[in-house]
Protein backbone atom coordinates (compact mmCIF):
# COMPACT_ATOMS: atom_id res chain seq x y z
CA UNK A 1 -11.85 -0.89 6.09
CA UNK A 2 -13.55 -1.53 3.01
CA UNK A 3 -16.79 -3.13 2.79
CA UNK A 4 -19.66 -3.73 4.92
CA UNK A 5 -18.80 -6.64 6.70
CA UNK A 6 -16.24 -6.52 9.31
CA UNK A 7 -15.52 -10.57 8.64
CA UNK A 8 -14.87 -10.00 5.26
CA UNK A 9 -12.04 -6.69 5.73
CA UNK A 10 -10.67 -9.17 8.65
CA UNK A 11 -9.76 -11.81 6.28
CA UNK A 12 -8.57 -9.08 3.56
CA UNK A 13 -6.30 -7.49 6.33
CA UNK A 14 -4.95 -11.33 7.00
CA UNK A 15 -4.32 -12.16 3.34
CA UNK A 16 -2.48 -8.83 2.93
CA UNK A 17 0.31 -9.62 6.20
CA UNK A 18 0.50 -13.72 5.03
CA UNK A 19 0.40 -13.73 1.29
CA UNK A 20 4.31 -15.46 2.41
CA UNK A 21 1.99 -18.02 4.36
CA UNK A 22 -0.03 -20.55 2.87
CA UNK A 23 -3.90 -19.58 2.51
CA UNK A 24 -6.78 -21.29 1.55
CA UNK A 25 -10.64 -21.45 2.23
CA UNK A 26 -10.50 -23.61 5.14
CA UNK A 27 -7.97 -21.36 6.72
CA UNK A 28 -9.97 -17.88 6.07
CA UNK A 29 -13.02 -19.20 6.77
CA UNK A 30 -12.11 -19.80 10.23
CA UNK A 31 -10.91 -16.35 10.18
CA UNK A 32 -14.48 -15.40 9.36
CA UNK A 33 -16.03 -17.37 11.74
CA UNK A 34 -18.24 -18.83 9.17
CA UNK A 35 -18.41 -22.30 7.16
CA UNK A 36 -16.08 -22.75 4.11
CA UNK A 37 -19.04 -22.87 2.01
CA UNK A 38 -20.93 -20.13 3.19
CA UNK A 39 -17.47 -17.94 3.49
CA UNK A 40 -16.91 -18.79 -0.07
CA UNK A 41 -19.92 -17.62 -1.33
CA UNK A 42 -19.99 -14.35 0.87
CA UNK A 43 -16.68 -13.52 -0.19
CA UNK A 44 -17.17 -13.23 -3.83
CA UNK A 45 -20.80 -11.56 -3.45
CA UNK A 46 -18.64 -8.59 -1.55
CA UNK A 47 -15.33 -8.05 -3.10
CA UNK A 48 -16.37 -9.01 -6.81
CA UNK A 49 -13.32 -11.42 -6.85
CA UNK A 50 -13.02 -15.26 -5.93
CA UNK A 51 -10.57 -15.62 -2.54
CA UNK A 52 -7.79 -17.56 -4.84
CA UNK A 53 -8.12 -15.18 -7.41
CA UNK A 54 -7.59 -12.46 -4.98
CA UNK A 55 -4.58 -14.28 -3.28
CA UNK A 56 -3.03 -14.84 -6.50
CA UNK A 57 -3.57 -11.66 -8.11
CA UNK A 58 -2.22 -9.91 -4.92
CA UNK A 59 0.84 -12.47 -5.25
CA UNK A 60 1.76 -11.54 -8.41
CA UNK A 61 1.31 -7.77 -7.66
CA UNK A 62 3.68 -8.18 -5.30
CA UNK A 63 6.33 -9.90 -7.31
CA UNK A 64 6.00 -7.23 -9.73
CA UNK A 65 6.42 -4.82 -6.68
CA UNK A 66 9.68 -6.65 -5.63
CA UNK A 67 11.53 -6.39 -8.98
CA UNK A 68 11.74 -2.76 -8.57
CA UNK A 69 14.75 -4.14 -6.67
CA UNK A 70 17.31 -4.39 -9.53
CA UNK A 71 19.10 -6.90 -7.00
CA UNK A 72 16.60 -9.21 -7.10
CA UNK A 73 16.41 -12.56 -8.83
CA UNK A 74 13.81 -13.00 -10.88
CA UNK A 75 13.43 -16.80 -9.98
CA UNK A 76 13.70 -15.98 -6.66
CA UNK A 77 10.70 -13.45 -6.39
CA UNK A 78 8.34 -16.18 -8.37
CA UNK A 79 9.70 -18.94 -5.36
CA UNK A 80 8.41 -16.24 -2.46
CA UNK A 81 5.17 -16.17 -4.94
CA UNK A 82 4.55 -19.83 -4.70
CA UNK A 83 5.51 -20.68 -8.06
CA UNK A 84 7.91 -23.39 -8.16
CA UNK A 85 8.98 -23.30 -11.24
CA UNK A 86 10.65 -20.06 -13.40
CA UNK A 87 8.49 -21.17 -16.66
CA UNK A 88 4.88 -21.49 -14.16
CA UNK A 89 5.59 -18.19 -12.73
CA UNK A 90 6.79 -16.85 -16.33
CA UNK A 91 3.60 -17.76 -17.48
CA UNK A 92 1.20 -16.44 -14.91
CA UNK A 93 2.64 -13.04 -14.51
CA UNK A 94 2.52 -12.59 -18.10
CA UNK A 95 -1.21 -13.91 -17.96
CA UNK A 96 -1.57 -10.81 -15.35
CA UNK A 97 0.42 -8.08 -16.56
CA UNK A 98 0.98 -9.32 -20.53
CA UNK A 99 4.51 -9.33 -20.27
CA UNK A 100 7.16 -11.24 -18.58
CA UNK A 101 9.30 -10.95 -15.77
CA UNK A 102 12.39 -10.52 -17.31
CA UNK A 103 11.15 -7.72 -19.95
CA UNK A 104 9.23 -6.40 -17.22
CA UNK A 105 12.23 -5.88 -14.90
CA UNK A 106 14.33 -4.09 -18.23
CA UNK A 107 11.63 -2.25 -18.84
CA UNK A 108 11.44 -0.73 -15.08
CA UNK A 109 15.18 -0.41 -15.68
CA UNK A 110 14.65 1.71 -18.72
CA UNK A 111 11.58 3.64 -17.54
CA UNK A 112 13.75 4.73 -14.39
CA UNK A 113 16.82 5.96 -16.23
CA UNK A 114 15.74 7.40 -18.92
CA UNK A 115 12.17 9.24 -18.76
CA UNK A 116 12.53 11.24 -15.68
CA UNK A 117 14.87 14.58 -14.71
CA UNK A 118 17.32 14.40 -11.57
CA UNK A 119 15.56 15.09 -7.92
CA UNK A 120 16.16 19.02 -7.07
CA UNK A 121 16.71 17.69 -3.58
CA UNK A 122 18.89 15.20 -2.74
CA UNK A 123 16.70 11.99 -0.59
CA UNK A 124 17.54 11.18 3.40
CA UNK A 125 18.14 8.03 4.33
CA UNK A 126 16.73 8.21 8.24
CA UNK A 127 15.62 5.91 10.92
CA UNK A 128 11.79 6.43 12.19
CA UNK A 129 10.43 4.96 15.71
CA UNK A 130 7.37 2.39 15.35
CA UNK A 131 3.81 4.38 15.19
CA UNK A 132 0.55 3.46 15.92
CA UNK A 133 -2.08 4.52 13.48
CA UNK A 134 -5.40 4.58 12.85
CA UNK A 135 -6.67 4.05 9.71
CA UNK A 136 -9.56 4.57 6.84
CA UNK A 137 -9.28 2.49 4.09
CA UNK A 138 -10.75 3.04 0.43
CA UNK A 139 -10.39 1.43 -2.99
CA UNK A 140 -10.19 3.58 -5.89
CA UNK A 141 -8.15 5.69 -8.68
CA UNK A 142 -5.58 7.85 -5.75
CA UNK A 143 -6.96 11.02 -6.84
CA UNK A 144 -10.44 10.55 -5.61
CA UNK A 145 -9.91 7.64 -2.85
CA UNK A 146 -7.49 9.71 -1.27
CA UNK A 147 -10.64 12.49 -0.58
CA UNK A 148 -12.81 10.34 0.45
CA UNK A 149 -10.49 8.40 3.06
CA UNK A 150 -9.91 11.31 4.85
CA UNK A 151 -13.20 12.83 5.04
CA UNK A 152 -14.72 9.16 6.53
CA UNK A 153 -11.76 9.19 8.90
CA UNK A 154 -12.47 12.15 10.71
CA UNK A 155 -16.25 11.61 10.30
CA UNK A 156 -16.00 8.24 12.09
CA UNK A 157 -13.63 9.84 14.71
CA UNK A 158 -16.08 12.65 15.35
CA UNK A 159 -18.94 10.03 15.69
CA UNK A 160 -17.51 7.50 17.59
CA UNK A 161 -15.78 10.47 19.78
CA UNK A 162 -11.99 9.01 19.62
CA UNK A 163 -9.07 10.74 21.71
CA UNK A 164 -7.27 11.24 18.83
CA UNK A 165 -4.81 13.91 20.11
CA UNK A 166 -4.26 16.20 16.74
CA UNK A 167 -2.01 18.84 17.98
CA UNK A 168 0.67 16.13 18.13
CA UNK A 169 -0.63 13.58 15.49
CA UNK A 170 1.11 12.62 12.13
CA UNK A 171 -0.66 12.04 8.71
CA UNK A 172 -0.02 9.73 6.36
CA UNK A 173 -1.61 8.49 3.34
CA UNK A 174 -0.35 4.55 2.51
CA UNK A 175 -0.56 3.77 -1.27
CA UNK A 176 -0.63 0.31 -1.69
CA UNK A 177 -0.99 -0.29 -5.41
CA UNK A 178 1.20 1.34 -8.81
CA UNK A 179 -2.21 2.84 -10.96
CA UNK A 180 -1.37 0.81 -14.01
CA UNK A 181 -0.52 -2.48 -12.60
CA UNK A 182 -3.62 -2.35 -10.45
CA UNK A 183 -6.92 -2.12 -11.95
CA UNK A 184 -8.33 1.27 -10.29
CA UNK A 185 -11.48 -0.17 -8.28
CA UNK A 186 -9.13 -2.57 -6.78
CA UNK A 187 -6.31 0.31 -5.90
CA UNK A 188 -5.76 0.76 -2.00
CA UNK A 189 -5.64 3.99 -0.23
CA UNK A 190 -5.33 4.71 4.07
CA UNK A 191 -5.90 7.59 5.09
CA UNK A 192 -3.69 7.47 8.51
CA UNK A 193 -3.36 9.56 11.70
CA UNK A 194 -1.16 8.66 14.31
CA UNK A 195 -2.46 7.63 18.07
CA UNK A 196 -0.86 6.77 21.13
CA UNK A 197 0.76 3.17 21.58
CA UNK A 198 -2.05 2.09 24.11
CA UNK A 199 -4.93 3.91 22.14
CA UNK A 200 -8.42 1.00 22.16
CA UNK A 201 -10.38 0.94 19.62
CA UNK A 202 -13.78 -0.70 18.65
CA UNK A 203 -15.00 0.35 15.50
CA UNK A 204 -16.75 -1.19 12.61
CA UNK A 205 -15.23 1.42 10.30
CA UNK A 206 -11.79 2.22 11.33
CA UNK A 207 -8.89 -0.09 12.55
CA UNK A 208 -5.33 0.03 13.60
CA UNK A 209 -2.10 -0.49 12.02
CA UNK A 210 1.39 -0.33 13.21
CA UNK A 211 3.90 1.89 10.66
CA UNK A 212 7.14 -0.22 10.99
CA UNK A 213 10.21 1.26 13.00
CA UNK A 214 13.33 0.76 10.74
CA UNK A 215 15.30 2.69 8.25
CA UNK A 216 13.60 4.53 5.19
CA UNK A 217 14.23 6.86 2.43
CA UNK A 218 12.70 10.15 2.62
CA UNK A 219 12.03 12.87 0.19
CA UNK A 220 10.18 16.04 0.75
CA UNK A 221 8.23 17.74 -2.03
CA UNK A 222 6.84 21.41 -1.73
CA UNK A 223 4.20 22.40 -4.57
CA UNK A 224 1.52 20.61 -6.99
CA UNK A 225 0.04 17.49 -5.13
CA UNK A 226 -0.37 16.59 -8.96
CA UNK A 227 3.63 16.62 -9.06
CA UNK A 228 3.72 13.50 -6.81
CA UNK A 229 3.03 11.52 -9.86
CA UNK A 230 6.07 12.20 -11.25
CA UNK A 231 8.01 12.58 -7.98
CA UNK A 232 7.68 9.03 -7.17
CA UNK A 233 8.98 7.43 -10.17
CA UNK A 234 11.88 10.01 -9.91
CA UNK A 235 12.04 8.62 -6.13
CA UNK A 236 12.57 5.10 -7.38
CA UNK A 237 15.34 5.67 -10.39
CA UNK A 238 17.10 7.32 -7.38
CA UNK A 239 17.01 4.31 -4.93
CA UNK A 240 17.87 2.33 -8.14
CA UNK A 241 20.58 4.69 -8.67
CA UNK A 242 21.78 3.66 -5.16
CA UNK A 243 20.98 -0.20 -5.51
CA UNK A 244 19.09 -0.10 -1.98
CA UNK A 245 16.60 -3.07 -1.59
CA UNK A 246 12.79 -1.72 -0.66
CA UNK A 247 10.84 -3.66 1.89
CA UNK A 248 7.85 -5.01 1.06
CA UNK A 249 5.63 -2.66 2.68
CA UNK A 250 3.42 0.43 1.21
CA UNK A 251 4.70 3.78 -0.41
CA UNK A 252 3.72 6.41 1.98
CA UNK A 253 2.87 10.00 1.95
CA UNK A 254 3.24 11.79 4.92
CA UNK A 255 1.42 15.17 4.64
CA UNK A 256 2.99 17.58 6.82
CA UNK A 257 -0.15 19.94 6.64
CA UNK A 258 -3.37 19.30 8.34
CA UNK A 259 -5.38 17.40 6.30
CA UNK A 260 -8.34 18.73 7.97
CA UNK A 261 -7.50 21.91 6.34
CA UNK A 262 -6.54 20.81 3.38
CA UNK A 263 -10.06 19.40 2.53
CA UNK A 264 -11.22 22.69 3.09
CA UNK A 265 -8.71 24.59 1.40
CA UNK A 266 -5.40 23.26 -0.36
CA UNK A 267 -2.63 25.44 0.54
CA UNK A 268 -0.68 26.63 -2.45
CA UNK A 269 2.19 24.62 -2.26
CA UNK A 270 1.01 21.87 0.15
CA UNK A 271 4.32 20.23 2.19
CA UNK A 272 5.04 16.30 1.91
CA UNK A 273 7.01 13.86 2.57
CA UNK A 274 7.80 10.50 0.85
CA UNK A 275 8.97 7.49 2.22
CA UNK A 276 9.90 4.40 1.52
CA UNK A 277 10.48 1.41 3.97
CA UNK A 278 14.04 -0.36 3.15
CA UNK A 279 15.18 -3.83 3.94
CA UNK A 280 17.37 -4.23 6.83
């Protein structure tokens, strides 16, 4: 996924789908398959960040994430964080993002209504099947991870000599982190393809993810991949707009040209759709 060691991206990939669940060293560790100790001190060599300050930074990421829903209650999002109280939460989220929940959430508010146009197109609101994917992972700033998660995907499919069945496959791209609220080393990008429901895999570089079945917002966007920038936060004011509550799961791009191609040479006004998982 990320870094060298398999253990270590194994225990990332577990954080990431519990951060509801309680974690701590003794639990990862057995994750790892290594002492609490040792796993400790492994950890932090590799990712550059303690395990707790990793859980509770992506914690409080997430919060943030969650009060793009204008819906939700503030005290209620630092409870799902693990913060008991409003003022503890109040306090670490400002330690994090130097401001506070509640001016955070007007802010988004005023951000969203006021500093982008209308959508030429009007958003879908559609129902997609479960897929299977298989996945590249790299941290960075979006405009150079993205590159680089593709081009190791199909390397390590060439390499390892995967039936990945292209004709048929869908792309996606899952953007994890907002560039801003994220520092950019620690910003995740998959590069995605999809694979058949019973596809095995044993890799040390690639793994597999399911893209949830349920109902999601789509917008397609012909032109600039530049323009995405400021098609997404046009995206959002509009599910604002519409008071529809976003899932917690990751933004995603779904390129509807080869990105094979692409990487070669980006058509002139490259074809994608947006999509964003909603709460049932």
């Amino acid at each position: 996924m990320m870094y060298e060691s398999k253990e270590i991206n194994d225990v990332i990939e577990y954080i990431e789908s519990h951060l509801d669940d309680e974690l701590n060293v003794e639990i990862l560790s057995k994750v790892a398959g290594y002492s609490p100790f040792h796993f400790s001190r492994m950890f932090k060599s590799m990712t550059g960040e303690s395990l707790a300050g990793m859980i509770k930074r992506l914690r409080l990421e997430k919060s943030a994430k969650q009060l793009y829903n204008i819906s939700q209650n503030i005290t209620n999002v630092g409870m799902d964080s693990g913060y008991n109280t409003p003022s503890s939460f109040t306090k670490a989220f400002k330690q994090r993002f130097n401001i506070s929940p509640v001016d955070y959430k007007t802010s988004l508010q005023k951000h969203f209504q006021t500093a982008y146009k209308k959508l030429e197109t009007e958003p879908k609101i559609q129902n997609y099947p479960l897929k299977r994917l298989l996945c590249y992972r790299v941290n960075g700033d979006y405009t150079t991870s993205a590159i680089e998660a593709w081009q190791n995907l199909y390397q390590c499919i060439e390499e390892e000599k995967l039936d990945v069945a292209f004709d048929n496959a869908n792309y996606y791209g899952l953007c994890y982190d907002i560039p801003g609220m994220t520092d950019d080393n620690k910003i995740r990008y998959e590069a995605a393809i999809t694979v058949h429901s019973e596809f095995s895999l044993h890799s040390e570089r690639l793994f597999l993810r399911d893209l949830p079945s349920g109902i999601y917002a789509s917008l397609f966007h012909q032109g600039d991949q530049n323009e995405l920038y400021e098609y997404w936060p046009r995206f959002y004011r509009w599910l604002q707009s519409k008071t529809l509550t976003l899932a917690h799961f990751a933004p995603i791009e779904r390129y509807l040209d080869d990105p094979a191609q692409m990487l070669k040479k980006m058509p002139l006004k490259p074809k994608t759709e947006l999509l964003i998982l909603l709460d049932k």
